[in-house]
ModelCIF file with pLDDT and N, C-alpha, C, O atoms, coordinates in Angstrom:
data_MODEL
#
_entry.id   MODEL 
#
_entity.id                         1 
_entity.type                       polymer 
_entity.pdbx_number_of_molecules   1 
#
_entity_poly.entity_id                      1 
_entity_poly.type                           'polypeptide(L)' 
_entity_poly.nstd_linkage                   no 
_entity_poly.nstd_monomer                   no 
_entity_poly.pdbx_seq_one_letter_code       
;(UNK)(UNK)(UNK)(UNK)(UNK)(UNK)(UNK)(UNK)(UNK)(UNK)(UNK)(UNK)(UNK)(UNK)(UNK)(UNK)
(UNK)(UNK)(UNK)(UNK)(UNK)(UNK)(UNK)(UNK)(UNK)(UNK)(UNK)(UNK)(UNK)(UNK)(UNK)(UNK)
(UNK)(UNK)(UNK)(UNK)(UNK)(UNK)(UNK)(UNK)(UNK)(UNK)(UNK)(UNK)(UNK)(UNK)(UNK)(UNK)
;
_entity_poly.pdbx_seq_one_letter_code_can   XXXXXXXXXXXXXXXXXXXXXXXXXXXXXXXXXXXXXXXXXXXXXXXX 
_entity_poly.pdbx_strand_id                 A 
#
loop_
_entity_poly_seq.entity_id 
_entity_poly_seq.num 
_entity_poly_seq.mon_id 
_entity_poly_seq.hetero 
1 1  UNK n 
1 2  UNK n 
1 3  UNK n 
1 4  UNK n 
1 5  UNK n 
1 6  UNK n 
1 7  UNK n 
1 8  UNK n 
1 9  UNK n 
1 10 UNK n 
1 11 UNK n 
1 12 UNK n 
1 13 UNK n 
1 14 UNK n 
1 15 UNK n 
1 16 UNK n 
1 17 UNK n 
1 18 UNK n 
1 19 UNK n 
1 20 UNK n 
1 21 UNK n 
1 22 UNK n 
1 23 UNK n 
1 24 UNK n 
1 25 UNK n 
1 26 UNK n 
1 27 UNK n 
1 28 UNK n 
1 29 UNK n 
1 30 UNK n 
1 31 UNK n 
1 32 UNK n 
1 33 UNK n 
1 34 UNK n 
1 35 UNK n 
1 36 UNK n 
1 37 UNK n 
1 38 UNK n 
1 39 UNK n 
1 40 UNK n 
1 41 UNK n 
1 42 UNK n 
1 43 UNK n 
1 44 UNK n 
1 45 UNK n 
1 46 UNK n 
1 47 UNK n 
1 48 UNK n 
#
_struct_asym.id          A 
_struct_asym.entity_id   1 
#
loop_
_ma_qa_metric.id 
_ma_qa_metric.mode 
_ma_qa_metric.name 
_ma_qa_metric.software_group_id 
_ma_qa_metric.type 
1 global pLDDT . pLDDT 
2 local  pLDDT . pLDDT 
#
_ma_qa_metric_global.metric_id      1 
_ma_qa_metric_global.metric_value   94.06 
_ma_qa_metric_global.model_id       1 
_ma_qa_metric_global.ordinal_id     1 
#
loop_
_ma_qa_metric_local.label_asym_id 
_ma_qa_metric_local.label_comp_id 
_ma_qa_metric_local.label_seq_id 
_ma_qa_metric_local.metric_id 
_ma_qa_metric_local.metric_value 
_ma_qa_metric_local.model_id 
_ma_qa_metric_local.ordinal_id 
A UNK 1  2 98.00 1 1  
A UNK 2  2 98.00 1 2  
A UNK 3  2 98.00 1 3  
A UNK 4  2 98.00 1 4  
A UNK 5  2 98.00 1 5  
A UNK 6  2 98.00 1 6  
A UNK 7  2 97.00 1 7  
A UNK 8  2 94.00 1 8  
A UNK 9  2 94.00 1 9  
A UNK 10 2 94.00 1 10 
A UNK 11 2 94.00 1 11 
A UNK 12 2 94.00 1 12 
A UNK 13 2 92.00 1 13 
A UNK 14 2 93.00 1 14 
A UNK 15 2 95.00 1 15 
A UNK 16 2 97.00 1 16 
A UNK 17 2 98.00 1 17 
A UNK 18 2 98.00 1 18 
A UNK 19 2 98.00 1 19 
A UNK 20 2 98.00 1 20 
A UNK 21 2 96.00 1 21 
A UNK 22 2 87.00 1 22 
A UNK 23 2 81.00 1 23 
A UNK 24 2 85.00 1 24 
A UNK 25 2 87.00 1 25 
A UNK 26 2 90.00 1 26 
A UNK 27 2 93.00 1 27 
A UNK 28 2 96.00 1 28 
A UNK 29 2 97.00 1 29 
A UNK 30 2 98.00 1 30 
A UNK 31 2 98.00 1 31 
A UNK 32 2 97.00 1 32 
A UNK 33 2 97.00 1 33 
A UNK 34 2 94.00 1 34 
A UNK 35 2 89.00 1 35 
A UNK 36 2 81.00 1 36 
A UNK 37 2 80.00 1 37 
A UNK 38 2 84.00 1 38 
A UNK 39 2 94.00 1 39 
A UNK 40 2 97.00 1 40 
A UNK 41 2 97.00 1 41 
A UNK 42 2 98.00 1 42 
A UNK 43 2 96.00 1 43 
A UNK 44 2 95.00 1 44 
A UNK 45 2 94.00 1 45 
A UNK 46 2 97.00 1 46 
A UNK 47 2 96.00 1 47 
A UNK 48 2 97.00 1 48 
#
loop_
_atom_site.group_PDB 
_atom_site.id 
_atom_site.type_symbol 
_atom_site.label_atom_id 
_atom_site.label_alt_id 
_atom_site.label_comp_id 
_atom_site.label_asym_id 
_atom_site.label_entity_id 
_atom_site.label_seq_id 
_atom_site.pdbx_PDB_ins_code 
_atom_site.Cartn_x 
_atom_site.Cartn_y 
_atom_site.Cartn_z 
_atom_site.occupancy 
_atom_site.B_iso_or_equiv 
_atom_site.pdbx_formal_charge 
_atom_site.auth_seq_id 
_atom_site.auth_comp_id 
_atom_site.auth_asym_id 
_atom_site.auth_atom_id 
_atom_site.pdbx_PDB_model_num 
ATOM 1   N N  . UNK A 1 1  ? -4.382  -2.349  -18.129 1.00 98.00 ? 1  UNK A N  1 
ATOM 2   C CA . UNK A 1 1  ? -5.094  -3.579  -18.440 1.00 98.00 ? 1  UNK A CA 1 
ATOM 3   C C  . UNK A 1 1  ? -4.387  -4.742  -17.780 1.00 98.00 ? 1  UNK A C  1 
ATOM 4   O O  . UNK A 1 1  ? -3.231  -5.070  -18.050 1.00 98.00 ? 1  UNK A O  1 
ATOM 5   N N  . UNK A 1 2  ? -5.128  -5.312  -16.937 1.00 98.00 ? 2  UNK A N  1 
ATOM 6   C CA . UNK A 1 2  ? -4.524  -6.424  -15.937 1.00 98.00 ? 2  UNK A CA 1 
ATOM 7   C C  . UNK A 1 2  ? -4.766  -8.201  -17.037 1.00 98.00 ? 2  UNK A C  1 
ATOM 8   O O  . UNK A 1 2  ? -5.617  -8.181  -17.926 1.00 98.00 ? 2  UNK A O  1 
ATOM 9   N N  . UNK A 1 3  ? -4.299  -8.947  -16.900 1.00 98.00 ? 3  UNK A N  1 
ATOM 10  C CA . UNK A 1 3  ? -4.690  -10.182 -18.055 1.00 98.00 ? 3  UNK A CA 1 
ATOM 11  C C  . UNK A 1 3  ? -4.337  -11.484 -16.343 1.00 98.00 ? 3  UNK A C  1 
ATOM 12  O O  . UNK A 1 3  ? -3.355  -11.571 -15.607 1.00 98.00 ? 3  UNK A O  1 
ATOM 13  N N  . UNK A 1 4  ? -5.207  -11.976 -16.348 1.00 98.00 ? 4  UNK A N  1 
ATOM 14  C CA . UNK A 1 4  ? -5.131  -13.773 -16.090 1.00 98.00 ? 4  UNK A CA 1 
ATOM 15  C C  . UNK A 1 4  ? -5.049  -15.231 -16.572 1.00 98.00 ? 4  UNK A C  1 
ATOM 16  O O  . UNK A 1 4  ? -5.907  -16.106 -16.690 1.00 98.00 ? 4  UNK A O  1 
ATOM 17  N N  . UNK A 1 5  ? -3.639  -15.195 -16.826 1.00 98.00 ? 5  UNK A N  1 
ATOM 18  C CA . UNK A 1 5  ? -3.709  -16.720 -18.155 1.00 98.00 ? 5  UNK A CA 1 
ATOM 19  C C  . UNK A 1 5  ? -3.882  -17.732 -16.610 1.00 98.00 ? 5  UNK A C  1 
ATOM 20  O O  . UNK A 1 5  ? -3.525  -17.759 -15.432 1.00 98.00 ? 5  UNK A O  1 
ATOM 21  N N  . UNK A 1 6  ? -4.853  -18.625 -17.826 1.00 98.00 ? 6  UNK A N  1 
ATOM 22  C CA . UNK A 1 6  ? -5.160  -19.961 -16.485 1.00 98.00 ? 6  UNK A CA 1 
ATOM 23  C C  . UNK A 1 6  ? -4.360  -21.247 -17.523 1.00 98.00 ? 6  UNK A C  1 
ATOM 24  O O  . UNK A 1 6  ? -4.309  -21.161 -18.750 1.00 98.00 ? 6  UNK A O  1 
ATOM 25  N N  . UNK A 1 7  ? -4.035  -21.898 -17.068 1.00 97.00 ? 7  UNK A N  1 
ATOM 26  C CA . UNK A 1 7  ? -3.608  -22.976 -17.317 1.00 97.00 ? 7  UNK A CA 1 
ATOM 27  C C  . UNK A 1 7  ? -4.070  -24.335 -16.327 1.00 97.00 ? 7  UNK A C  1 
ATOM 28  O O  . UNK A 1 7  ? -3.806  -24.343 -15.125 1.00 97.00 ? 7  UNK A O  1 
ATOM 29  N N  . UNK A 1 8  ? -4.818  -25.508 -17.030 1.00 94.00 ? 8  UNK A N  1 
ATOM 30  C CA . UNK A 1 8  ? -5.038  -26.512 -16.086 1.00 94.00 ? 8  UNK A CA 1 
ATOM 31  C C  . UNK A 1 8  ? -6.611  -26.622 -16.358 1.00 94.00 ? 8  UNK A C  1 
ATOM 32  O O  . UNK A 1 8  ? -7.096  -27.698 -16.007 1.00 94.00 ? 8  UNK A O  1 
ATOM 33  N N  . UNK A 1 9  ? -7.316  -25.877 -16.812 1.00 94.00 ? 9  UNK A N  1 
ATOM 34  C CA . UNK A 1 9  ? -8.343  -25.314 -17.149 1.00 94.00 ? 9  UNK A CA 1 
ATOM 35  C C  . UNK A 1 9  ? -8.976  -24.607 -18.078 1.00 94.00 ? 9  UNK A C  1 
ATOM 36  O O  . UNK A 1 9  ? -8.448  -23.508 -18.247 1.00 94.00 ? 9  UNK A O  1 
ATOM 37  N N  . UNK A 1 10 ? -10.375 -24.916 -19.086 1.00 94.00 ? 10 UNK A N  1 
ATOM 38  C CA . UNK A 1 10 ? -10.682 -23.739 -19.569 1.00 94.00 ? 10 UNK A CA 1 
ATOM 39  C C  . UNK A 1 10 ? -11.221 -22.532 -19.409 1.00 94.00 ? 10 UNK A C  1 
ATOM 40  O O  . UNK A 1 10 ? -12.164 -22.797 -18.663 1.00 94.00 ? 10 UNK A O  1 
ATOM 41  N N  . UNK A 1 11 ? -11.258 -21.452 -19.593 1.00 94.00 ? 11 UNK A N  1 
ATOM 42  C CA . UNK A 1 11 ? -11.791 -20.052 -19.228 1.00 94.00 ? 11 UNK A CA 1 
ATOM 43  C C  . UNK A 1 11 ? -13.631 -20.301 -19.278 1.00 94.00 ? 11 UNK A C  1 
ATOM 44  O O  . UNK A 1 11 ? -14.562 -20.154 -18.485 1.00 94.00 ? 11 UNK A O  1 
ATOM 45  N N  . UNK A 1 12 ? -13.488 -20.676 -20.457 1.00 94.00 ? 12 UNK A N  1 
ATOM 46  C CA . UNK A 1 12 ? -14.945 -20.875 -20.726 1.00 94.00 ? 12 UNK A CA 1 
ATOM 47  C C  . UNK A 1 12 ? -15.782 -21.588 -20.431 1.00 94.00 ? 12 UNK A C  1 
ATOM 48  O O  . UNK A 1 12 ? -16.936 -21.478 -20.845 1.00 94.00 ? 12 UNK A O  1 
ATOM 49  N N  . UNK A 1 13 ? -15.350 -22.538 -19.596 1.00 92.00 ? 13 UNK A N  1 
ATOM 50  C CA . UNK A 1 13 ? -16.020 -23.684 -18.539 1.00 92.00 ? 13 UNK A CA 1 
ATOM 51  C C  . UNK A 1 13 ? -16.319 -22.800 -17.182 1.00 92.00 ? 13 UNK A C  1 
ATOM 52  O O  . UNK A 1 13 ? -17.207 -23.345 -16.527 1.00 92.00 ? 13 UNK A O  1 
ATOM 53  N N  . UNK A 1 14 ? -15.884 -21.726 -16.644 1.00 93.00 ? 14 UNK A N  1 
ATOM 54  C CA . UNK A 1 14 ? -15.821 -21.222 -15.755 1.00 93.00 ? 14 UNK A CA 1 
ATOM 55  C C  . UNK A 1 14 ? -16.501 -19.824 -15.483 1.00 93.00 ? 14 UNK A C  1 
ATOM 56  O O  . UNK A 1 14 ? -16.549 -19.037 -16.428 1.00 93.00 ? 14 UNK A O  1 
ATOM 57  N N  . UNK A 1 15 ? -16.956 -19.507 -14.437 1.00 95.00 ? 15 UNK A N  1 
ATOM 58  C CA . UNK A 1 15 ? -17.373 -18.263 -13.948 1.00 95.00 ? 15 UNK A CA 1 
ATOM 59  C C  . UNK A 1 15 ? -15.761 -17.721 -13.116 1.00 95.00 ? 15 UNK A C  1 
ATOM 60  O O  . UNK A 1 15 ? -15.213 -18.347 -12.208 1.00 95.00 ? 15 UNK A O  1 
ATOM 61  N N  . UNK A 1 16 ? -15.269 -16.435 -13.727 1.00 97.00 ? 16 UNK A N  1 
ATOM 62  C CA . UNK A 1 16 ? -14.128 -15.906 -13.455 1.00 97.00 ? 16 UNK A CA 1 
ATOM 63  C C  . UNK A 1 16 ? -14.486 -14.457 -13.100 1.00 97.00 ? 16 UNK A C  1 
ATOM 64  O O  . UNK A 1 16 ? -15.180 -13.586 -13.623 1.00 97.00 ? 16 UNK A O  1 
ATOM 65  N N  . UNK A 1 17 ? -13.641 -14.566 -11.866 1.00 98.00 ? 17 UNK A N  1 
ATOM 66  C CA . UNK A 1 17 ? -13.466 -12.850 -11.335 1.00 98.00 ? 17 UNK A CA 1 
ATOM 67  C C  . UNK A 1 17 ? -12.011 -12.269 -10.702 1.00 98.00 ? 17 UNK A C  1 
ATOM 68  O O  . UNK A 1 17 ? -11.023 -12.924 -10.371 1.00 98.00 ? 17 UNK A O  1 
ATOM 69  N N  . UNK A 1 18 ? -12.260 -10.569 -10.642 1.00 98.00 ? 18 UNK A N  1 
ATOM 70  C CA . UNK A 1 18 ? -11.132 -9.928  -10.191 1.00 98.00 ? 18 UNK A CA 1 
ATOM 71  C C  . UNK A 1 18 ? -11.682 -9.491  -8.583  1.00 98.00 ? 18 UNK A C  1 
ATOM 72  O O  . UNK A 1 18 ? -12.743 -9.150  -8.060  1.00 98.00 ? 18 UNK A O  1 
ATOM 73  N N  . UNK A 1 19 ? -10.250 -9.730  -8.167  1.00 98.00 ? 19 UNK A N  1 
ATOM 74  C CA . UNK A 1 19 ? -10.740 -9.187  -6.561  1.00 98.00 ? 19 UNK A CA 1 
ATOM 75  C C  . UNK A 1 19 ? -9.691  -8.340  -6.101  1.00 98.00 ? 19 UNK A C  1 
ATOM 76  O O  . UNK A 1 19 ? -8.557  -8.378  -6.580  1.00 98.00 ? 19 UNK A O  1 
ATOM 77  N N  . UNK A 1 20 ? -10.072 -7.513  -5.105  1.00 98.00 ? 20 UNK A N  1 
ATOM 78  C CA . UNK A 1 20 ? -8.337  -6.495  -4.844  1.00 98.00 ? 20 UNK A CA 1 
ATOM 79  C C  . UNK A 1 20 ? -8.717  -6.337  -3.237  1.00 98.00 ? 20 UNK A C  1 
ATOM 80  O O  . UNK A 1 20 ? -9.724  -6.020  -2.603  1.00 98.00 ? 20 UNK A O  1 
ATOM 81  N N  . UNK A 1 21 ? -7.017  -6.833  -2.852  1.00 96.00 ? 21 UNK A N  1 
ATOM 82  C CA . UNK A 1 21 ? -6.757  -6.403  -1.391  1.00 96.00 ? 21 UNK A CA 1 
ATOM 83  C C  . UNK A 1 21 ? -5.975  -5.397  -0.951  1.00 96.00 ? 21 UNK A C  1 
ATOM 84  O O  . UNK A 1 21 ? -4.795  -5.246  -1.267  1.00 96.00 ? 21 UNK A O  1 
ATOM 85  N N  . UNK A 1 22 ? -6.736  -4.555  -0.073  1.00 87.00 ? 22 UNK A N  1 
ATOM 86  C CA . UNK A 1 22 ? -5.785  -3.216  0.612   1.00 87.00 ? 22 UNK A CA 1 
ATOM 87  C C  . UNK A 1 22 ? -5.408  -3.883  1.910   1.00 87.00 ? 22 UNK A C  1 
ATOM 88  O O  . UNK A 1 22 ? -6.240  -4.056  2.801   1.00 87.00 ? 22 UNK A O  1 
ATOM 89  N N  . UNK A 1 23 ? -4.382  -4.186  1.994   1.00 81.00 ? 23 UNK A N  1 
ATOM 90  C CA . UNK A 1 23 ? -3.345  -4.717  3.479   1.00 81.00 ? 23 UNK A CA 1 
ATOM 91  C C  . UNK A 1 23 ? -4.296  -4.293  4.744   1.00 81.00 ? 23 UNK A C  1 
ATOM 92  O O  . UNK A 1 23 ? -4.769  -3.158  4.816   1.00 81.00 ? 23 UNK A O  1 
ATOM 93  N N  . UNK A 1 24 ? -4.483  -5.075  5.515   1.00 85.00 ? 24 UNK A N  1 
ATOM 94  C CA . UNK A 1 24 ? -5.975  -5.085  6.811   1.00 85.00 ? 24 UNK A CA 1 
ATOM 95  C C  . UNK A 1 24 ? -7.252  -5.020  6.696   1.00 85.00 ? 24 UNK A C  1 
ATOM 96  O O  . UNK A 1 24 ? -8.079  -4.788  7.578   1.00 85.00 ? 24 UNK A O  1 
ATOM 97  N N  . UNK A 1 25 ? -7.456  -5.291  5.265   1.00 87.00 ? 25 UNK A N  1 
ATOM 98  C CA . UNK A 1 25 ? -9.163  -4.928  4.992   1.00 87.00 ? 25 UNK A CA 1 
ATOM 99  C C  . UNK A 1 25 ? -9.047  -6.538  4.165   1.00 87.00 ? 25 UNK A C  1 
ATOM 100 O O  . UNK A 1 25 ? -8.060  -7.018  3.608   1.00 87.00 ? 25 UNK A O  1 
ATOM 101 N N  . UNK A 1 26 ? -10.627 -7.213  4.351   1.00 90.00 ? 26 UNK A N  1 
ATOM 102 C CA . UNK A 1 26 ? -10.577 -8.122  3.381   1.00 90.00 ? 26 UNK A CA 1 
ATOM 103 C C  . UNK A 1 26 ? -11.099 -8.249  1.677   1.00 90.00 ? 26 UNK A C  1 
ATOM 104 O O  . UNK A 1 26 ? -12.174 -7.769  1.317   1.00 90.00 ? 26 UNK A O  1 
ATOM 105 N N  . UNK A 1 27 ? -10.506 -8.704  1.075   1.00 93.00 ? 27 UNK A N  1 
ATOM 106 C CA . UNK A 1 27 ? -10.632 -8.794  -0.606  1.00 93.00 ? 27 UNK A CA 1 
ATOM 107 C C  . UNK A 1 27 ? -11.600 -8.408  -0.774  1.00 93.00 ? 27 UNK A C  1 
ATOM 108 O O  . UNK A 1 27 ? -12.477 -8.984  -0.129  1.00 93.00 ? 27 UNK A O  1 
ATOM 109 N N  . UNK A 1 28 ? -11.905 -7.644  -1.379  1.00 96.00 ? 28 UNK A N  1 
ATOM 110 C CA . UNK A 1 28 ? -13.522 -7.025  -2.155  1.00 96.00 ? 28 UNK A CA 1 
ATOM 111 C C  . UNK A 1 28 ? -13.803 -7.864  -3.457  1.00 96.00 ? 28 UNK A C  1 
ATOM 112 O O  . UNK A 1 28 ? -12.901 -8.591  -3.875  1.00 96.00 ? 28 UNK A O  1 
ATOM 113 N N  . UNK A 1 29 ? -14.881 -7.807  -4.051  1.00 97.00 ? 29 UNK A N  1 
ATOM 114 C CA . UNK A 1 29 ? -14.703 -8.495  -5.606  1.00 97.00 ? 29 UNK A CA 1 
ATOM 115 C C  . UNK A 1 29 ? -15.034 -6.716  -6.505  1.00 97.00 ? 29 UNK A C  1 
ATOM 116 O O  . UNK A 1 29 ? -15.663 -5.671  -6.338  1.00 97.00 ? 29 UNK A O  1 
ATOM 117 N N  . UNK A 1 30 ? -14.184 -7.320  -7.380  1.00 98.00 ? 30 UNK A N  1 
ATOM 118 C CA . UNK A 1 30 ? -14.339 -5.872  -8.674  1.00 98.00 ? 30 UNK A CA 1 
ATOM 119 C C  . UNK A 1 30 ? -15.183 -6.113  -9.501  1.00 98.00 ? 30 UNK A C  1 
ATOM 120 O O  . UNK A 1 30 ? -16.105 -5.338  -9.757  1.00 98.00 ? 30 UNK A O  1 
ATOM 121 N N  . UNK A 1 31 ? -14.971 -7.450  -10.165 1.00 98.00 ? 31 UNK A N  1 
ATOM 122 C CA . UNK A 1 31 ? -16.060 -7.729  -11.228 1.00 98.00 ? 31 UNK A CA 1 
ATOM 123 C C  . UNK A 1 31 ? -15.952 -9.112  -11.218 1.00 98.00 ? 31 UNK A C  1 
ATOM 124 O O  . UNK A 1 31 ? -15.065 -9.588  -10.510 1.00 98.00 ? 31 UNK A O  1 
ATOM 125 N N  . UNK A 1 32 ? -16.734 -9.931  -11.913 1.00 97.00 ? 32 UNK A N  1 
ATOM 126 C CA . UNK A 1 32 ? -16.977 -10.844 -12.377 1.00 97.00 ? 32 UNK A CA 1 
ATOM 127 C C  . UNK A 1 32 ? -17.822 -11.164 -14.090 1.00 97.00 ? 32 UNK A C  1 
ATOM 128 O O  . UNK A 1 32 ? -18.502 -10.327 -14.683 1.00 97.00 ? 32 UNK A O  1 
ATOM 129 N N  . UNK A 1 33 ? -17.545 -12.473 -14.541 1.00 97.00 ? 33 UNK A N  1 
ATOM 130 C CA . UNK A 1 33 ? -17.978 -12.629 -16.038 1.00 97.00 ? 33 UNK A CA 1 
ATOM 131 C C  . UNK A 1 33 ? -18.238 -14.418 -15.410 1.00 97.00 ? 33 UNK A C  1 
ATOM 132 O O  . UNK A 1 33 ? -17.576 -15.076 -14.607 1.00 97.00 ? 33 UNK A O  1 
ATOM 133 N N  . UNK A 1 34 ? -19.727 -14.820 -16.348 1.00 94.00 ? 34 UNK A N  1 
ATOM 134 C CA . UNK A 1 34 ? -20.319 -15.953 -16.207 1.00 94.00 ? 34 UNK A CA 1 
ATOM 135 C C  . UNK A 1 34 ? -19.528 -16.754 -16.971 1.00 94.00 ? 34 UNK A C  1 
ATOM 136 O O  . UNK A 1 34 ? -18.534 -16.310 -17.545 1.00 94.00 ? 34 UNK A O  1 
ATOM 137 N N  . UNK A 1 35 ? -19.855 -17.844 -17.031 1.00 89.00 ? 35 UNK A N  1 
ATOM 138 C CA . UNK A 1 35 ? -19.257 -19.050 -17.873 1.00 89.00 ? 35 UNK A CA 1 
ATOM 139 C C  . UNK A 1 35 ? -19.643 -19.800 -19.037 1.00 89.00 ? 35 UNK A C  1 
ATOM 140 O O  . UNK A 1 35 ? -19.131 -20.667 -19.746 1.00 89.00 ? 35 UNK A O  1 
ATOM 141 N N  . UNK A 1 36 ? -21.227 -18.867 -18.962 1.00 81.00 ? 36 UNK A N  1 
ATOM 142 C CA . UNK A 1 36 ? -22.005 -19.032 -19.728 1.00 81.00 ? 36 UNK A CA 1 
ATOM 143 C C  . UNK A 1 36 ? -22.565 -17.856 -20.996 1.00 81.00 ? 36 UNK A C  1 
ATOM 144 O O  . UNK A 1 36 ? -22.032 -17.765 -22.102 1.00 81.00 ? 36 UNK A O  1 
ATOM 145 N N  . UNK A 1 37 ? -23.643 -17.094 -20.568 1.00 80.00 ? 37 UNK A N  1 
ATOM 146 C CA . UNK A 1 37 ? -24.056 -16.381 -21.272 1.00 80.00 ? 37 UNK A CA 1 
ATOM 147 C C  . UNK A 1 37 ? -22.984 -15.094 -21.632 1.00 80.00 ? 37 UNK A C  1 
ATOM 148 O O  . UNK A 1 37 ? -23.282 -14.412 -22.613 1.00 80.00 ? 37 UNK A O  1 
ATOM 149 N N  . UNK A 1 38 ? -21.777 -14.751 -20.889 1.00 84.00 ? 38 UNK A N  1 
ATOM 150 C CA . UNK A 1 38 ? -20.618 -13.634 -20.592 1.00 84.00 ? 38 UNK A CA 1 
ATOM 151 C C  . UNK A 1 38 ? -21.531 -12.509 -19.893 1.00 84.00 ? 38 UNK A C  1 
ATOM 152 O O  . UNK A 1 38 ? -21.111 -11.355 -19.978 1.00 84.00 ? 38 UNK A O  1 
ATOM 153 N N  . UNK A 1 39 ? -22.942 -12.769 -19.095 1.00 94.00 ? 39 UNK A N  1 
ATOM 154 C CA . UNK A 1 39 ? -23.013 -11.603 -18.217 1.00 94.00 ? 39 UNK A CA 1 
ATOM 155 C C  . UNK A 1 39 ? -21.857 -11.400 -17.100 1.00 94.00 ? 39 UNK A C  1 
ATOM 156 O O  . UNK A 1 39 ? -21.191 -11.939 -16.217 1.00 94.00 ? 39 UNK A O  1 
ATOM 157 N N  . UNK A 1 40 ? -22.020 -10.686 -17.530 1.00 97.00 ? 40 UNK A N  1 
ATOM 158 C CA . UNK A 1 40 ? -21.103 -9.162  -16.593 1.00 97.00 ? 40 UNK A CA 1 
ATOM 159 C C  . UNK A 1 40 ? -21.441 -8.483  -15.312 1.00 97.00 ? 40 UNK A C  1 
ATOM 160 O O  . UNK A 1 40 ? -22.465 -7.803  -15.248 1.00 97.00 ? 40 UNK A O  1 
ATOM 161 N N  . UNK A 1 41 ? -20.490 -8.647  -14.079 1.00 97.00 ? 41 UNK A N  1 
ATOM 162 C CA . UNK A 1 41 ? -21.288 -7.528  -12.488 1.00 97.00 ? 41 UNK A CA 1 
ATOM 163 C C  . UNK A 1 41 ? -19.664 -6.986  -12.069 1.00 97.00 ? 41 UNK A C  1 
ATOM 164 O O  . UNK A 1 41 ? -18.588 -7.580  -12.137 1.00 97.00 ? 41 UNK A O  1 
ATOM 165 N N  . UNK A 1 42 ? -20.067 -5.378  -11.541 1.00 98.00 ? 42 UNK A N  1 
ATOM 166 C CA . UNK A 1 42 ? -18.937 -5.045  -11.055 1.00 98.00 ? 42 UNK A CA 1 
ATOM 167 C C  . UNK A 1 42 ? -19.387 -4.497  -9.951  1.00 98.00 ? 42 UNK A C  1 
ATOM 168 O O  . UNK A 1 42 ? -20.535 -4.057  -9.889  1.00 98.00 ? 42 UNK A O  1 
ATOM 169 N N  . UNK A 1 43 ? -18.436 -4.447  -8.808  1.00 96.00 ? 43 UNK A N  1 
ATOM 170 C CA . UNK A 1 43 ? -18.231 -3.550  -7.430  1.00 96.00 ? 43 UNK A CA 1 
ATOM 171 C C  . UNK A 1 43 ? -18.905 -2.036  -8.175  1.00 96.00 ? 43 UNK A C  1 
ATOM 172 O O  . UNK A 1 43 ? -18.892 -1.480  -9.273  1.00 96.00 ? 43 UNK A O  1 
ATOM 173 N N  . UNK A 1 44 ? -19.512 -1.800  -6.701  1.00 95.00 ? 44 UNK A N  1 
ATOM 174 C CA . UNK A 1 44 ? -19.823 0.019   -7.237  1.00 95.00 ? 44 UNK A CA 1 
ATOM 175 C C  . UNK A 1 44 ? -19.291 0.626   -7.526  1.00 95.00 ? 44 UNK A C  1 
ATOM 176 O O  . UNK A 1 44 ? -19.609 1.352   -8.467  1.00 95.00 ? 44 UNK A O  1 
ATOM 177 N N  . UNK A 1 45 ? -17.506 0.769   -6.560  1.00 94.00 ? 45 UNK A N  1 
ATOM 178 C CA . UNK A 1 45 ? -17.157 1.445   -6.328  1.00 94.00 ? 45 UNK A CA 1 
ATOM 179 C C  . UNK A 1 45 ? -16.351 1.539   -8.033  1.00 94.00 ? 45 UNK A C  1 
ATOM 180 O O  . UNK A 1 45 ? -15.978 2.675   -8.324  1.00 94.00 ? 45 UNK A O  1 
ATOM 181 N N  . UNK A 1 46 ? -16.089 0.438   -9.104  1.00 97.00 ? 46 UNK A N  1 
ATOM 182 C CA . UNK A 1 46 ? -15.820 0.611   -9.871  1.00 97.00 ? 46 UNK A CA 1 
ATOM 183 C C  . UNK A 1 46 ? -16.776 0.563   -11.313 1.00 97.00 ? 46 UNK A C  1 
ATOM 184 O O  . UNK A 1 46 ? -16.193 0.517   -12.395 1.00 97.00 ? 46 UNK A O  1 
ATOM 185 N N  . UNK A 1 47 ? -17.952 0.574   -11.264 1.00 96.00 ? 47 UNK A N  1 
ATOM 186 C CA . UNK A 1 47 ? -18.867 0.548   -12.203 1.00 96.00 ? 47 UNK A CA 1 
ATOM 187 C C  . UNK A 1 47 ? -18.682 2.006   -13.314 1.00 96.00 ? 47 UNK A C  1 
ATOM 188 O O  . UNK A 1 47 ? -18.541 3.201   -13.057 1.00 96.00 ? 47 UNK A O  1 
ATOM 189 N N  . UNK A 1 48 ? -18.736 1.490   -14.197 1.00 97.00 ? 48 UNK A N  1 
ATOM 190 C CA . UNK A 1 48 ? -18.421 2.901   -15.516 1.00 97.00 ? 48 UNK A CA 1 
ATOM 191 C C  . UNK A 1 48 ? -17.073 2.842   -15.612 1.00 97.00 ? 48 UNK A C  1 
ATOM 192 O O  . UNK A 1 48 ? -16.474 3.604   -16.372 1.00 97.00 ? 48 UNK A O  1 
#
């Protein structure tokens, strides 16, 4: 379980996501969560 404390900012004002880089390829996104309603989208490759 990975955690992102933000400071400077609230969470809940914001649309927040995870992204991951493999060294020569560029950042993919994993998932994301709205700022609003908490819908939810993830990368395929990690869905389930």
């Amino acid at each position: 379980r990975l955690a992102c404390a933000a400071s400077g900012f609230s969470v809940s004002s914001n649309a927040m996501s995870w992204y991951r880089q493999i060294p020569g390829k560029e950042r993919e996104l994993v998932a994301l969560i709205s700022s609003t309603s908490g819908f939810t989208n993830y990368g395929d490759s990690v869905k389930g």
